[in-house]
C-alpha atoms as a PDB file:
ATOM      1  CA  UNK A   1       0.000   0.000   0.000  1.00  0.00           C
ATOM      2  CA  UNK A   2       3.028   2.347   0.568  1.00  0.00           C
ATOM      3  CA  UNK A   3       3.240   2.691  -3.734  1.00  0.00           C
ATOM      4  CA  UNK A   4      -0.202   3.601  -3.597  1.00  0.00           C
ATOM      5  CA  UNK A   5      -0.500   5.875  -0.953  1.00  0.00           C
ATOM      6  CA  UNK A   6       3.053   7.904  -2.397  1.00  0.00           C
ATOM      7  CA  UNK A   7       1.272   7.635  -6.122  1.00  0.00           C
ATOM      8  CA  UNK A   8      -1.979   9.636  -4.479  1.00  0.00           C
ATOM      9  CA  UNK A   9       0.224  11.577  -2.131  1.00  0.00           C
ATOM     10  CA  UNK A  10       1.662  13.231  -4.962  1.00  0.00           C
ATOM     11  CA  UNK A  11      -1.621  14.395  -7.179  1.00  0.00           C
ATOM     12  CA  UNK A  12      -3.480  16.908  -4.561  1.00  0.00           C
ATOM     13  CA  UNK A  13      -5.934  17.096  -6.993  1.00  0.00           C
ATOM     14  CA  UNK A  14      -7.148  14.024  -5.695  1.00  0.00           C
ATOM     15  CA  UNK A  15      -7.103  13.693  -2.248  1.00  0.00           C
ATOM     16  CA  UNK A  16     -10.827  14.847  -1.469  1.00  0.00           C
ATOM     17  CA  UNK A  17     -11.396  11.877  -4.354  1.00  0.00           C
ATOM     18  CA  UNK A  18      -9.725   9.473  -2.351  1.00  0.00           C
ATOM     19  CA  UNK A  19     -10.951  10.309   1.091  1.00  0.00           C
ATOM     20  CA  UNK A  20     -14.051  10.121  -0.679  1.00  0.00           C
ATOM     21  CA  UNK A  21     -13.635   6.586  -1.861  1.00  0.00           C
ATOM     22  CA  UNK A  22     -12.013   5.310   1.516  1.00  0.00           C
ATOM     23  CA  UNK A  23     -15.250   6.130   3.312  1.00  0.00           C
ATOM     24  CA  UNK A  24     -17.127   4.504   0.755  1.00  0.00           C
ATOM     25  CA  UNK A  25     -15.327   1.255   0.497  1.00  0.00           C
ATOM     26  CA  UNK A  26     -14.928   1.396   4.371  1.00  0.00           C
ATOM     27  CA  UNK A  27     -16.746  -1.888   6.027  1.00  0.00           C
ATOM     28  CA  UNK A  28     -19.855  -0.780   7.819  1.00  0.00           C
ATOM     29  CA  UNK A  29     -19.427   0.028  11.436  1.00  0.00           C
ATOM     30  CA  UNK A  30     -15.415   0.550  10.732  1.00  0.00           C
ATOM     31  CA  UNK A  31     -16.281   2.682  13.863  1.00  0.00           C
ATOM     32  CA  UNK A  32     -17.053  -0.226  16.326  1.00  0.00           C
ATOM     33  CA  UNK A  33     -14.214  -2.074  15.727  1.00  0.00           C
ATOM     34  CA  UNK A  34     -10.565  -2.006  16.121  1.00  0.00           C
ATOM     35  CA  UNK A  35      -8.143  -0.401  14.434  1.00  0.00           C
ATOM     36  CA  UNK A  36     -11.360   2.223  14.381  1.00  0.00           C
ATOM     37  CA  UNK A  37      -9.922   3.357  10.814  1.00  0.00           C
ATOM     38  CA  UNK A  38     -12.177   3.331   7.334  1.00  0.00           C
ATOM     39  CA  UNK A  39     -10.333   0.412   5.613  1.00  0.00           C
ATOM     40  CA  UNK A  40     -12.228  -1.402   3.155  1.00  0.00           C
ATOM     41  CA  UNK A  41     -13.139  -5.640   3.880  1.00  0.00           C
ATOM     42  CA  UNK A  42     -10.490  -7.640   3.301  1.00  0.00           C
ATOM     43  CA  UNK A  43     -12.825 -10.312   1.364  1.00  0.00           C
ATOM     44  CA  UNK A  44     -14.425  -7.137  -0.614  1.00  0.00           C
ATOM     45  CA  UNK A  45     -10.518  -6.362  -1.355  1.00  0.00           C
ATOM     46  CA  UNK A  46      -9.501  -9.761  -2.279  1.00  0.00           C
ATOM     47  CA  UNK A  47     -12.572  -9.531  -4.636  1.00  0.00           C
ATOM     48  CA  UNK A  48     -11.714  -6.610  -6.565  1.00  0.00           C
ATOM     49  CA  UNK A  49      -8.063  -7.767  -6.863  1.00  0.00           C
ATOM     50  CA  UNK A  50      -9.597 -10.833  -8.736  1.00  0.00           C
ATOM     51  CA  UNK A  51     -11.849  -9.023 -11.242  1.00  0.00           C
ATOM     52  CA  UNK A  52      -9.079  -6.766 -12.079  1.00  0.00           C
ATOM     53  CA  UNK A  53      -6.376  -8.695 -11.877  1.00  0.00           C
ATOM     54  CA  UNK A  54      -7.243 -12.276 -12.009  1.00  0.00           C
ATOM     55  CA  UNK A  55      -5.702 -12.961  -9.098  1.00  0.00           C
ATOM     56  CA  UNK A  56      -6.621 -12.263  -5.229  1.00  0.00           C
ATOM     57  CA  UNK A  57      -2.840 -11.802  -4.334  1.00  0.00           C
ATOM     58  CA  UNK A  58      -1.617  -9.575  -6.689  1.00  0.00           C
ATOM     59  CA  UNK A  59      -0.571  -5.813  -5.738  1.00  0.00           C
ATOM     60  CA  UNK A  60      -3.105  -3.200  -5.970  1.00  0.00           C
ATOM     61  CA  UNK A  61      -1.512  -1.225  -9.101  1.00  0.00           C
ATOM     62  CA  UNK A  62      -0.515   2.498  -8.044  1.00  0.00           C
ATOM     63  CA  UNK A  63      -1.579   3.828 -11.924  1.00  0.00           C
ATOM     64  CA  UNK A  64      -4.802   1.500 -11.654  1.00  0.00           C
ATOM     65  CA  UNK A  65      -6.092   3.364  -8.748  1.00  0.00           C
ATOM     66  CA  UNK A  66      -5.210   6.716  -9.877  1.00  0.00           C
ATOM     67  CA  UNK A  67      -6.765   6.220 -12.810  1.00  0.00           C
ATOM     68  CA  UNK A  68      -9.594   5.055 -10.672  1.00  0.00           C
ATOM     69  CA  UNK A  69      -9.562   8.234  -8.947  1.00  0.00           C
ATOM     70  CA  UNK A  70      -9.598  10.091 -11.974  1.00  0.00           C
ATOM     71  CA  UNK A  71     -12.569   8.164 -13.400  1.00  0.00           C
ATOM     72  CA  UNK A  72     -14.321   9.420  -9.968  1.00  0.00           C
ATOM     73  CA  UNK A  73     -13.800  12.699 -10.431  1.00  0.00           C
ATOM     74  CA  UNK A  74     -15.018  12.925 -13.555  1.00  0.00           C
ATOM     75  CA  UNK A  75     -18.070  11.370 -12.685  1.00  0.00           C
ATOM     76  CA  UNK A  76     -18.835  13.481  -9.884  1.00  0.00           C
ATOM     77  CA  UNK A  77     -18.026  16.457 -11.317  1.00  0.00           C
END
């Protein structure tokens, strides 16, 4: 996650985008439970690994999620 996190560290223009999508991938109730942060399921994770990459243990891609982040800013613009 460290690639990611640099890759959207360094396009400001995204950040609100990606806060956005953390809450919404978040598991319900991430509140009530420990570590009490908005990660997404680990099963829901492992699932879109697969779809995308055919494969539930392969590296989230740092361009494939900001390109993902892009895509969601367009739409909600």
């Amino acid at each position: 996650m460290g690639r990611v996190t640099w890759a959207v560290a360094r396009r400001p223009d995204l950040w609100a985008h990606a806060l956005g999508a953390l809450f919404a991938f978040a598991r319900p109730g991430w509140w009530r439970r420990v570590p009490f942060l908005p990660v997404p399921d680990r099963d829901y994770m492992a699932f879109r690994r697969f779809t995308a990459y055919g494969s539930t243990d392969h590296p989230l891609d740092p361009s494939d999620v900001v390109a993902f982040l892009e895509w969601r800013r367009a739409v909600m613009s």
